[in-house]
N, C-alpha and C. Protein backbone atom coordinates (compact mmCIF):
# COMPACT_ATOMS: atom_id res chain seq x y z
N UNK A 1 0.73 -33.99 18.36
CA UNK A 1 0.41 -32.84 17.54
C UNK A 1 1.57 -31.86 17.63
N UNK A 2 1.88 -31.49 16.57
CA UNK A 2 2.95 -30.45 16.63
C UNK A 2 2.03 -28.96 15.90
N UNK A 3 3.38 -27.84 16.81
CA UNK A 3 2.68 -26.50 16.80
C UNK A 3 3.10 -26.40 15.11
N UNK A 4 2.15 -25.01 14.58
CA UNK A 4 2.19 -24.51 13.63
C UNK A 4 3.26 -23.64 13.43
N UNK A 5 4.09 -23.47 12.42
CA UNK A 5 5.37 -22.97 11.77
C UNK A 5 5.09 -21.33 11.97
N UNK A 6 5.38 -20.46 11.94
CA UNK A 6 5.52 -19.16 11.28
C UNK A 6 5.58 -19.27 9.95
N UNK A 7 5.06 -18.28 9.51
CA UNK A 7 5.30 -18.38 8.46
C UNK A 7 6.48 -17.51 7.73
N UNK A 8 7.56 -18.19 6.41
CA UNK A 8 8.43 -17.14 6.72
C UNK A 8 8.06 -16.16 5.56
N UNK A 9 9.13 -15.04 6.10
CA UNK A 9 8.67 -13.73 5.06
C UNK A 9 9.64 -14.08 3.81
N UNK A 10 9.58 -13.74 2.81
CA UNK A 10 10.21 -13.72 1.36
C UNK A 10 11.99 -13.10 1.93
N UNK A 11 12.88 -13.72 1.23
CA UNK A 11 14.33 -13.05 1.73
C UNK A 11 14.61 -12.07 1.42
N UNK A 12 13.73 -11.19 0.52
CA UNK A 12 14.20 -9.70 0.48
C UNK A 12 13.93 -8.92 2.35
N UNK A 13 12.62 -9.62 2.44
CA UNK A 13 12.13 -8.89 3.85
C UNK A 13 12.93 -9.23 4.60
N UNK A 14 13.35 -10.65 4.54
CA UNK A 14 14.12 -10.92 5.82
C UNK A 14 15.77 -10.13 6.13
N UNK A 15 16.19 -9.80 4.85
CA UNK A 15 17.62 -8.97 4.41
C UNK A 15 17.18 -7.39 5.08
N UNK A 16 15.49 -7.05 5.04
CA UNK A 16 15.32 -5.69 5.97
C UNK A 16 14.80 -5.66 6.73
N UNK A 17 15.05 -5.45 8.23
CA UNK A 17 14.14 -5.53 9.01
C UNK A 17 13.44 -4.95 9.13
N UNK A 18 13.36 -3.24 8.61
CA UNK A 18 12.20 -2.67 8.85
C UNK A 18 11.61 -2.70 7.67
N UNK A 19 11.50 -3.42 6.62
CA UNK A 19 10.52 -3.93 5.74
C UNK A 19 9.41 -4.30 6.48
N UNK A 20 7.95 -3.96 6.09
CA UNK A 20 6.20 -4.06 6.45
C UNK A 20 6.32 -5.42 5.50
N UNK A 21 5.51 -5.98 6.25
CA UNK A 21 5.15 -7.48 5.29
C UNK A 21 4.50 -7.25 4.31
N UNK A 22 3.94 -5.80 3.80
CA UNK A 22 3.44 -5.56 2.48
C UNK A 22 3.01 -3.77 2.93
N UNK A 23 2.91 -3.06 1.48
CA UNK A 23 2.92 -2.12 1.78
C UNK A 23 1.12 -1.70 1.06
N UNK A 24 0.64 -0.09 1.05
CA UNK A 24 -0.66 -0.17 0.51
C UNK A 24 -0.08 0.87 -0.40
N UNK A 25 -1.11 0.44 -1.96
CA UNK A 25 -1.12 1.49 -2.99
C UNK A 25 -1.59 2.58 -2.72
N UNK A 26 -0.87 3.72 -3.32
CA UNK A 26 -1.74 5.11 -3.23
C UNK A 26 -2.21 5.49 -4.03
N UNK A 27 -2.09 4.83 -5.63
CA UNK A 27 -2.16 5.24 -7.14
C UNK A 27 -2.21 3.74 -7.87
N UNK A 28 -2.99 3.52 -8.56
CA UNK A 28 -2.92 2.42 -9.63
C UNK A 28 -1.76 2.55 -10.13
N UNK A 29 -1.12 0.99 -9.76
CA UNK A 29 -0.01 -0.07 -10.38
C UNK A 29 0.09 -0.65 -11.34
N UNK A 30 0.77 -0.49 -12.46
CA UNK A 30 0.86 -1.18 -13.83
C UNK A 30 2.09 -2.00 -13.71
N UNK A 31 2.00 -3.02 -14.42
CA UNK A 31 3.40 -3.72 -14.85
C UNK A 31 2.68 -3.64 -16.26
N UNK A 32 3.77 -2.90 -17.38
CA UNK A 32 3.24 -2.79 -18.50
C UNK A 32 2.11 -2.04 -19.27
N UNK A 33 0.68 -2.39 -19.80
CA UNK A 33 -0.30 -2.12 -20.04
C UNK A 33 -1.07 -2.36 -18.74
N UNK A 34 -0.74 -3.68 -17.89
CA UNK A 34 -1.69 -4.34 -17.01
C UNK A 34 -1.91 -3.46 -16.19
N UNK A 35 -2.93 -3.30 -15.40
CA UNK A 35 -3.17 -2.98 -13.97
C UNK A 35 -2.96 -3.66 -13.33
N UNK A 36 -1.97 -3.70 -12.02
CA UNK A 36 -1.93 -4.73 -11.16
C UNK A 36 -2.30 -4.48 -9.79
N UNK A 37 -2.60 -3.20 -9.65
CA UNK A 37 -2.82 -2.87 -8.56
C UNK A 37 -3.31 -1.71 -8.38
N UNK A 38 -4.77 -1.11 -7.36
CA UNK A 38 -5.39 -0.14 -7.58
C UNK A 38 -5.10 0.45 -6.16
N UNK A 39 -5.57 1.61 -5.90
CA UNK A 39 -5.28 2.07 -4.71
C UNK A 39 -6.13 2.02 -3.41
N UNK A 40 -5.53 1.29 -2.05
CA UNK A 40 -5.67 0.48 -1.37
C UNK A 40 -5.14 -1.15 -1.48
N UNK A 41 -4.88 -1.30 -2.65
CA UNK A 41 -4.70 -2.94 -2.33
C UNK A 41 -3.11 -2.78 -1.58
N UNK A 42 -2.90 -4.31 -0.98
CA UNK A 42 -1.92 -4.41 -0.38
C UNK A 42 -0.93 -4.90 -1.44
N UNK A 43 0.19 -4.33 -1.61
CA UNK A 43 1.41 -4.32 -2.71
C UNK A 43 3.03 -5.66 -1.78
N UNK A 44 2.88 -6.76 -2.02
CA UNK A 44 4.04 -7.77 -1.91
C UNK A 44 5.55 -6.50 -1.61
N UNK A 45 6.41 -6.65 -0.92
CA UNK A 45 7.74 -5.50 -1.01
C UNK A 45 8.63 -6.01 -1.62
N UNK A 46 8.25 -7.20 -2.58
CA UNK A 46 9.47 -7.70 -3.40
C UNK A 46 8.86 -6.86 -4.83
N UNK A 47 7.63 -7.08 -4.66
CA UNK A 47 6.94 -5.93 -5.96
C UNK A 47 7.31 -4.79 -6.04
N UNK A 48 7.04 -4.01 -4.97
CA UNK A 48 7.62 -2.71 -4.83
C UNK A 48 9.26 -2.52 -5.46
N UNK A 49 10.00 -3.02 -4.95
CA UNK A 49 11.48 -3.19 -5.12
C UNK A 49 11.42 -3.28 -6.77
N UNK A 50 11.51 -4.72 -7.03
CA UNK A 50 10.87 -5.25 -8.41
C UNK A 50 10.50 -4.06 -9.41
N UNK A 51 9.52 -3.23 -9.39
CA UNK A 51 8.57 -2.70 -10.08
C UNK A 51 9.27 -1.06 -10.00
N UNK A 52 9.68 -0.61 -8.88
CA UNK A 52 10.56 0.88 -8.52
C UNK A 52 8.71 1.23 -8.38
N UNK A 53 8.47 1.03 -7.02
CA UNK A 53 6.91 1.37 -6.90
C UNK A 53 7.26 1.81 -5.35
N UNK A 54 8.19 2.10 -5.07
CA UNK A 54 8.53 3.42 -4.12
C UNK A 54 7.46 4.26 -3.80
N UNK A 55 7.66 5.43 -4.90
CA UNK A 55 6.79 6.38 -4.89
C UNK A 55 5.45 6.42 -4.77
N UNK A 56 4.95 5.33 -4.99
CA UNK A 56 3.28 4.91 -5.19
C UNK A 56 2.86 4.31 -4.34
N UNK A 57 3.39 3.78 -3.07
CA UNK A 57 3.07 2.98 -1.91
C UNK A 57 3.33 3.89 -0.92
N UNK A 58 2.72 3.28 0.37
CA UNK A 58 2.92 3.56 1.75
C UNK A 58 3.09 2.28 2.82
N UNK A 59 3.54 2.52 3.52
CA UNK A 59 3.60 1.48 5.16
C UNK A 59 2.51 2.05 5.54
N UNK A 60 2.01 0.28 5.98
CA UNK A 60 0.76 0.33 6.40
C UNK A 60 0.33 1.05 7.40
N UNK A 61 1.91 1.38 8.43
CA UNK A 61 1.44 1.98 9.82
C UNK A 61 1.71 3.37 9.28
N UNK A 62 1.49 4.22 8.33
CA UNK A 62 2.01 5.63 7.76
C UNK A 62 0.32 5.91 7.48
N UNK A 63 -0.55 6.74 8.28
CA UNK A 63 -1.61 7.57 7.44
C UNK A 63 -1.74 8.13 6.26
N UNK A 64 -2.76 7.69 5.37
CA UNK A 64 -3.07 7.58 4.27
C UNK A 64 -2.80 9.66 3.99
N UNK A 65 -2.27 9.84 2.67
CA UNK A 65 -1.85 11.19 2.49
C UNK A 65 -2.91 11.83 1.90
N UNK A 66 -3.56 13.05 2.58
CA UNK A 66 -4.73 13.87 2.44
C UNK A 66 -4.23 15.26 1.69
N UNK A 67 -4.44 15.43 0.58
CA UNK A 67 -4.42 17.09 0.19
C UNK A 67 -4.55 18.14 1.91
N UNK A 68 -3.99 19.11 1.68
CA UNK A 68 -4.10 20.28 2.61
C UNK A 68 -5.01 20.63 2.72
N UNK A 69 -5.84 20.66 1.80
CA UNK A 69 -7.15 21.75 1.43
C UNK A 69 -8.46 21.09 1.76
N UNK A 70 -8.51 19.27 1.65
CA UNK A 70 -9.54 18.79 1.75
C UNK A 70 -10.06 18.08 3.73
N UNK A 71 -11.15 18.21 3.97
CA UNK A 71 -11.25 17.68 5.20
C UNK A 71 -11.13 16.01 5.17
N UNK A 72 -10.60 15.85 6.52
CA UNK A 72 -10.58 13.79 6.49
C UNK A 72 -11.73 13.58 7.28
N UNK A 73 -12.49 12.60 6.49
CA UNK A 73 -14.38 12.04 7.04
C UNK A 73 -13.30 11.39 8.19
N UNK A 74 -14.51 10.46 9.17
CA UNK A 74 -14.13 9.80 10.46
C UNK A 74 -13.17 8.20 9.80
N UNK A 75 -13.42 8.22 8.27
CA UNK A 75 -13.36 6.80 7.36
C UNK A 75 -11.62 6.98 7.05
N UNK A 76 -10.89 8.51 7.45
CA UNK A 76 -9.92 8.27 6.97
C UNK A 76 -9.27 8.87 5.48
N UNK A 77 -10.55 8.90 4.56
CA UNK A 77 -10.75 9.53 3.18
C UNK A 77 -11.09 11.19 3.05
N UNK A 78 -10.47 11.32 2.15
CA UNK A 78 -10.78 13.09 1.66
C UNK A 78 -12.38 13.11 1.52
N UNK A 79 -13.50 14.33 2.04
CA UNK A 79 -14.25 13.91 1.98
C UNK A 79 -14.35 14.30 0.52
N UNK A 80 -15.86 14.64 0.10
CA UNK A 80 -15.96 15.10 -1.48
C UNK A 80 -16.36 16.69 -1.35
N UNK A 81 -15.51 17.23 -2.08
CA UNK A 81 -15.99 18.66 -1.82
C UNK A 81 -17.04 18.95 -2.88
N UNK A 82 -17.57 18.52 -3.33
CA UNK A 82 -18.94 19.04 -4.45
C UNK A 82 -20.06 18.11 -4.87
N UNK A 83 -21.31 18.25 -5.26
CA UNK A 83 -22.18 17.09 -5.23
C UNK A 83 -21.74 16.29 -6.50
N UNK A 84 -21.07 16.71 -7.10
CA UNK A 84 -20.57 15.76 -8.74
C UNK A 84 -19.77 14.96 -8.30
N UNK A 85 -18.77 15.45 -7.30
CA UNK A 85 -17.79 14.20 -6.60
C UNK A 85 -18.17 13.24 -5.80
N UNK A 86 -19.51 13.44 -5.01
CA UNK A 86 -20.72 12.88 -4.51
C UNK A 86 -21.24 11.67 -5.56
């Protein structure tokens, strides 16, 4: 029996080392009309690159970005400040 491979990362990642093996949306992702990505999903970093989706992502190990004004529940999320946002 032979051991299991690693698996490898795509050669953009491997060209950075501090490339995250994928990053998370903060804002719905379009290529085009499409949606390709909503916020939370995990975003490929050849996409990012690819797409100039910089601005719209985070590293996974980076806390999710909270307005100033709103409190963070124990979940991590802004809570809702009004019962309509409820």
């Amino acid at each position: 029996m032979t051991a299991a491979r690693p698996a490898k990362r795509p050669a953009a990642a491997q060209d950075q080392p501090d490339t995250p093996p994928y990053y998370v949306a903060t804002q719905a992702l379009y290529i085009g009309a499409a949606r390709a990505h909503i916020p939370g999903d995990q975003v490929p970093p050849a996409h990012v690159e690819r797409f100039g989706w910089a601005d719209k992502v985070r590293r996974p190990d980076e806390p999710p970005a909270v307005p100033p004004d709103q409190p963070v529940t124990d979940e991590g999320q802004a809570a809702a400040t009004t019962e309509k946002e409820r």
